[in-house]
Protein backbone atom coordinates (compact mmCIF):
# COMPACT_ATOMS: atom_id res chain seq x y z
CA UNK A 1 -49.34 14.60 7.22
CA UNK A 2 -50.29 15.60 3.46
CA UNK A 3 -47.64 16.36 0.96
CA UNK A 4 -49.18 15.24 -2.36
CA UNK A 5 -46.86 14.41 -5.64
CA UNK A 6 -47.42 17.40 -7.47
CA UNK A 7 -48.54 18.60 -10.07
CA UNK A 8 -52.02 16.57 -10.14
CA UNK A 9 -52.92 15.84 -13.37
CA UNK A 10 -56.68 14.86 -14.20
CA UNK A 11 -58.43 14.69 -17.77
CA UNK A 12 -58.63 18.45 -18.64
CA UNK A 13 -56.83 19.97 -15.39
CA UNK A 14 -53.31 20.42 -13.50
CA UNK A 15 -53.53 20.84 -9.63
CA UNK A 16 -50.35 22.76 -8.16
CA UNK A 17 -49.04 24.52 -4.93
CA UNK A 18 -49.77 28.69 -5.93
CA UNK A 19 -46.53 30.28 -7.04
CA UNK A 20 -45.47 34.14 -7.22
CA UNK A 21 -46.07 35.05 -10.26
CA UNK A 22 -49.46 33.57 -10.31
CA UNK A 23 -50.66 37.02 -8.86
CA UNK A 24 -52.33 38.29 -12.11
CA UNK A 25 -54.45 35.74 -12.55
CA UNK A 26 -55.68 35.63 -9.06
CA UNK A 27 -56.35 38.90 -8.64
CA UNK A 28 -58.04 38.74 -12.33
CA UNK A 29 -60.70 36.65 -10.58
CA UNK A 30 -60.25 37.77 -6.77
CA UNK A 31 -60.64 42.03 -7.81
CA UNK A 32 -64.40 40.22 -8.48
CA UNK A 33 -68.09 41.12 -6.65
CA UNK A 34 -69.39 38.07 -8.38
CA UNK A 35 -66.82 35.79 -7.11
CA UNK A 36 -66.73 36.99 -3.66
CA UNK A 37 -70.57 37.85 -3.07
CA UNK A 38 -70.69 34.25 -1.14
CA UNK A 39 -67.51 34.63 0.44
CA UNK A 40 -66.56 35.65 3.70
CA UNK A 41 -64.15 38.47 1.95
CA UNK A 42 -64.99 41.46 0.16
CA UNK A 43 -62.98 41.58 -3.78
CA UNK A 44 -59.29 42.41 -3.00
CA UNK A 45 -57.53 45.16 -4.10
CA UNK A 46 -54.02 43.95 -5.73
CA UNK A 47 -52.40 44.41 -2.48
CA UNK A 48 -54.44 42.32 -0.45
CA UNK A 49 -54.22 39.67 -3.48
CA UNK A 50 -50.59 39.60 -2.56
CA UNK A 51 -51.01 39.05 0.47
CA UNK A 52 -53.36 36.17 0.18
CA UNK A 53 -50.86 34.83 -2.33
CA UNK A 54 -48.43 34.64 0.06
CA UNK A 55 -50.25 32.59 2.45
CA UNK A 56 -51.37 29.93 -0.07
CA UNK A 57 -47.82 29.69 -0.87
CA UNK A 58 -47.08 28.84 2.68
CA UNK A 59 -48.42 25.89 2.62
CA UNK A 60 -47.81 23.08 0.22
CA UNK A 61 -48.62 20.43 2.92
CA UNK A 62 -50.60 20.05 5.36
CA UNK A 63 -48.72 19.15 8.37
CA UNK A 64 -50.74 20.27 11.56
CA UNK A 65 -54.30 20.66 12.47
CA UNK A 66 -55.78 23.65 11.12
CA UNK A 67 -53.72 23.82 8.07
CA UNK A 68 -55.53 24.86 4.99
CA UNK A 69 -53.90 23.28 1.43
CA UNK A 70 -54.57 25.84 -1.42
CA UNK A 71 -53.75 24.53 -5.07
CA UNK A 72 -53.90 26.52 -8.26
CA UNK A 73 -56.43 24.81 -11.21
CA UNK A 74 -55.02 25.14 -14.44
CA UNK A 75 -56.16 24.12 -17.71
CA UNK A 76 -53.71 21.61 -18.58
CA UNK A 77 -53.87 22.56 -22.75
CA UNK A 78 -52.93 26.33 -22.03
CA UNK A 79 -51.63 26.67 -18.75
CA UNK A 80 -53.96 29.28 -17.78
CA UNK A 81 -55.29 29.48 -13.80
CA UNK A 82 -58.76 29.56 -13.52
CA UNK A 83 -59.17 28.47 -10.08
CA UNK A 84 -58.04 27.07 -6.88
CA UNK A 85 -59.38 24.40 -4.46
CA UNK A 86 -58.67 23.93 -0.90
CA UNK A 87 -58.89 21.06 2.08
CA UNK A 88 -58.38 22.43 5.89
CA UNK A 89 -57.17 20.05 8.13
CA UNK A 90 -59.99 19.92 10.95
CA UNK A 91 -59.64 17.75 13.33
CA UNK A 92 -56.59 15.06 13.74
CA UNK A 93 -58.61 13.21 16.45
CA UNK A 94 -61.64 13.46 14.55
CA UNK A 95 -60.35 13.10 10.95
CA UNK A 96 -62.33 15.43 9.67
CA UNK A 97 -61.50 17.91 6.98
CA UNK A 98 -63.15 20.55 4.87
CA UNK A 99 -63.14 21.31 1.76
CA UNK A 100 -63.97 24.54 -0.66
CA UNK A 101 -63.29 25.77 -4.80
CA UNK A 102 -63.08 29.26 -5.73
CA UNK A 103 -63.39 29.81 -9.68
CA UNK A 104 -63.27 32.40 -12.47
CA UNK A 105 -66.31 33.18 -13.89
CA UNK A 106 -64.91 32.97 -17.43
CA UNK A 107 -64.48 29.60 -16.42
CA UNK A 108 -68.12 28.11 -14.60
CA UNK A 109 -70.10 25.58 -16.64
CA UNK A 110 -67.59 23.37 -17.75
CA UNK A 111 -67.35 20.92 -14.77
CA UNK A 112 -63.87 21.97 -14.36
CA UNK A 113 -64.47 22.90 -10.24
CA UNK A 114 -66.25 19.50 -10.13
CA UNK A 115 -63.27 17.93 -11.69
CA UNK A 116 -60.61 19.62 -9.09
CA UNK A 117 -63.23 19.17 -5.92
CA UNK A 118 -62.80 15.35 -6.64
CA UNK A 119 -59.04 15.39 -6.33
CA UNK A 120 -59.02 16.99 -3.12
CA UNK A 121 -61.74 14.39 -1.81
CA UNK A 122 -59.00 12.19 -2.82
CA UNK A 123 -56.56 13.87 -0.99
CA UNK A 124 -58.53 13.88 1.74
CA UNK A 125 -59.88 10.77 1.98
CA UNK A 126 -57.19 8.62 0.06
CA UNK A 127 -54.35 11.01 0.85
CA UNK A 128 -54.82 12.08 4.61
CA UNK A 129 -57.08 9.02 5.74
CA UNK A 130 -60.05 11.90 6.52
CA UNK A 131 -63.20 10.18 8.08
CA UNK A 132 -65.40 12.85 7.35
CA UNK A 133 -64.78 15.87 4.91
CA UNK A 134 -67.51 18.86 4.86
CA UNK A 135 -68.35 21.74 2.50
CA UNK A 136 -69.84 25.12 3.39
CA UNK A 137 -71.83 27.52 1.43
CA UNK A 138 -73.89 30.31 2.18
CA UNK A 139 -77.53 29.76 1.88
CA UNK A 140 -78.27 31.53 -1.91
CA UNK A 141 -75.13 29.92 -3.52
CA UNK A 142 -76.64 27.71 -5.37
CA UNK A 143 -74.12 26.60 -7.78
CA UNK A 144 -72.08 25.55 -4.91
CA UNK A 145 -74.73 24.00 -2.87
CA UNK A 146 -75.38 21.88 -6.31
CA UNK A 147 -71.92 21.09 -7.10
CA UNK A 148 -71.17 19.44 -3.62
CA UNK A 149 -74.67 17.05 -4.40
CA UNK A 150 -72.91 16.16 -7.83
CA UNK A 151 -70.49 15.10 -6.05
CA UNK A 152 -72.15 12.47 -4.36
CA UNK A 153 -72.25 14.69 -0.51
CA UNK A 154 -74.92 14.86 1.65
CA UNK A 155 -76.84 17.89 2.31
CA UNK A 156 -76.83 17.64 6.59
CA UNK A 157 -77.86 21.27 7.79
CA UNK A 158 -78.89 24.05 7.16
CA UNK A 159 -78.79 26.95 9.28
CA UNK A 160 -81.12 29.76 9.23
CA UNK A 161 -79.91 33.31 9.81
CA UNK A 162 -76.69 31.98 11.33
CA UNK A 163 -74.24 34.33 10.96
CA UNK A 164 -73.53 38.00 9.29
CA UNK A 165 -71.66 38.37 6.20
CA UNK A 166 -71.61 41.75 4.12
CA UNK A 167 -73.83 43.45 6.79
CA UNK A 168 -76.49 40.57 6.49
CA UNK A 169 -78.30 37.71 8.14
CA UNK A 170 -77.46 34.44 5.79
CA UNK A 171 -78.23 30.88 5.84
CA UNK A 172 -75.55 28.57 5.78
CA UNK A 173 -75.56 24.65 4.15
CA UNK A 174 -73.46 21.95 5.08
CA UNK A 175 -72.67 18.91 3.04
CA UNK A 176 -70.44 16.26 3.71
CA UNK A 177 -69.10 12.96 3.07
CA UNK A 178 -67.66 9.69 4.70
CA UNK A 179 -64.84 7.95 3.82
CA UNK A 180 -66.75 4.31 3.30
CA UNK A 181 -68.95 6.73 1.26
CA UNK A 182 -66.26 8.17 -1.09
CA UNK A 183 -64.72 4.45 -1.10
CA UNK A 184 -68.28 3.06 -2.21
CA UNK A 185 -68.29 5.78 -4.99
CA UNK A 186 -65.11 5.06 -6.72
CA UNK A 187 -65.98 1.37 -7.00
């Protein structure tokens, strides 16, 4: 089980569970084609924000297999959500995990989804005693794709024409990391 101190604090950043009346700014950023061209979802209306609200408020733990851990990124000198990270629970057996960032374009290029994606490694790794812990992007995110190498993962597949999203045939990448890895990293 996962149920991290909160709120994480890092140099520029505050990592908290998602609370109601963070709807405006996730719909500011989830209402967006650019944010969700990648993504498995098409941009919400303010309805379906809600709803998708609701279930990251759900879970401020993860308890069971399968659980996914949403937390809101804020920028710690105005309080303002830009973001949110996640880590699914995978596999107990296994201890594997995956992780993923979803960000505000108004907010890309500062290193600020690099800074949160390194806090949930942590809580993976540090936090849930993960083995393994994966990222996922679709084939012509770039941005992504290079994040996850910043981060010291290792590019392991990629799959051509695996699956459609939007109507399409994409690739998919995989990247991932070991625990020794991540331990070998922070020394």
């Amino acid at each position: 089980m996962l149920a991290p101190d909160y709120p994480i604090e890092t140099d520029r950043l505050t990592l908290r569970p998602f609370a109601e009346n963070d709807l405006d700014a996730l719909h500011a950023y989830q209402r967006l084609p650019e944010v969700t061209r990648y993504l498995y979802w098409d941009p919400r209306d303010r309805a379906s924000t809600a709803a998708s609200l609701r279930n990251r408020i759900a879970v401020p733990a993860l308890r069971n297999e399968g659980d996914i851990l949403v937390l809101a990124v804020l920028l710690q000198e105005t309080g303002e959500l830009i973001g949110e990270v996640n880590l699914r629970w995978l596999s107990v057996a296994n201890r594997q995990g995956e992780f993923g960032f979803v960000f505000n374009p108004a907010h890309h290029g500062h290193g600020y989804a690099r800074e949160a994606a390194v806090e949930m490694l942590r809580l993976g790794f540090d936090g849930l005693g993960l083995h393994r812990v994966i990222g996922r992007c679709d084939g012509r995110n770039t941005a992504s794709a290079n994040l996850m190498a910043k981060l010291g993962m290792r590019r392991e597949a990629h799959f051509v024409r695996n699956e459609i999203v939007k109507g399409e045939w994409t690739d998919e990448i995989v990247y991932a990391m070991l625990a020794d890895e991540w331990a070998a990293a922070r020394r």
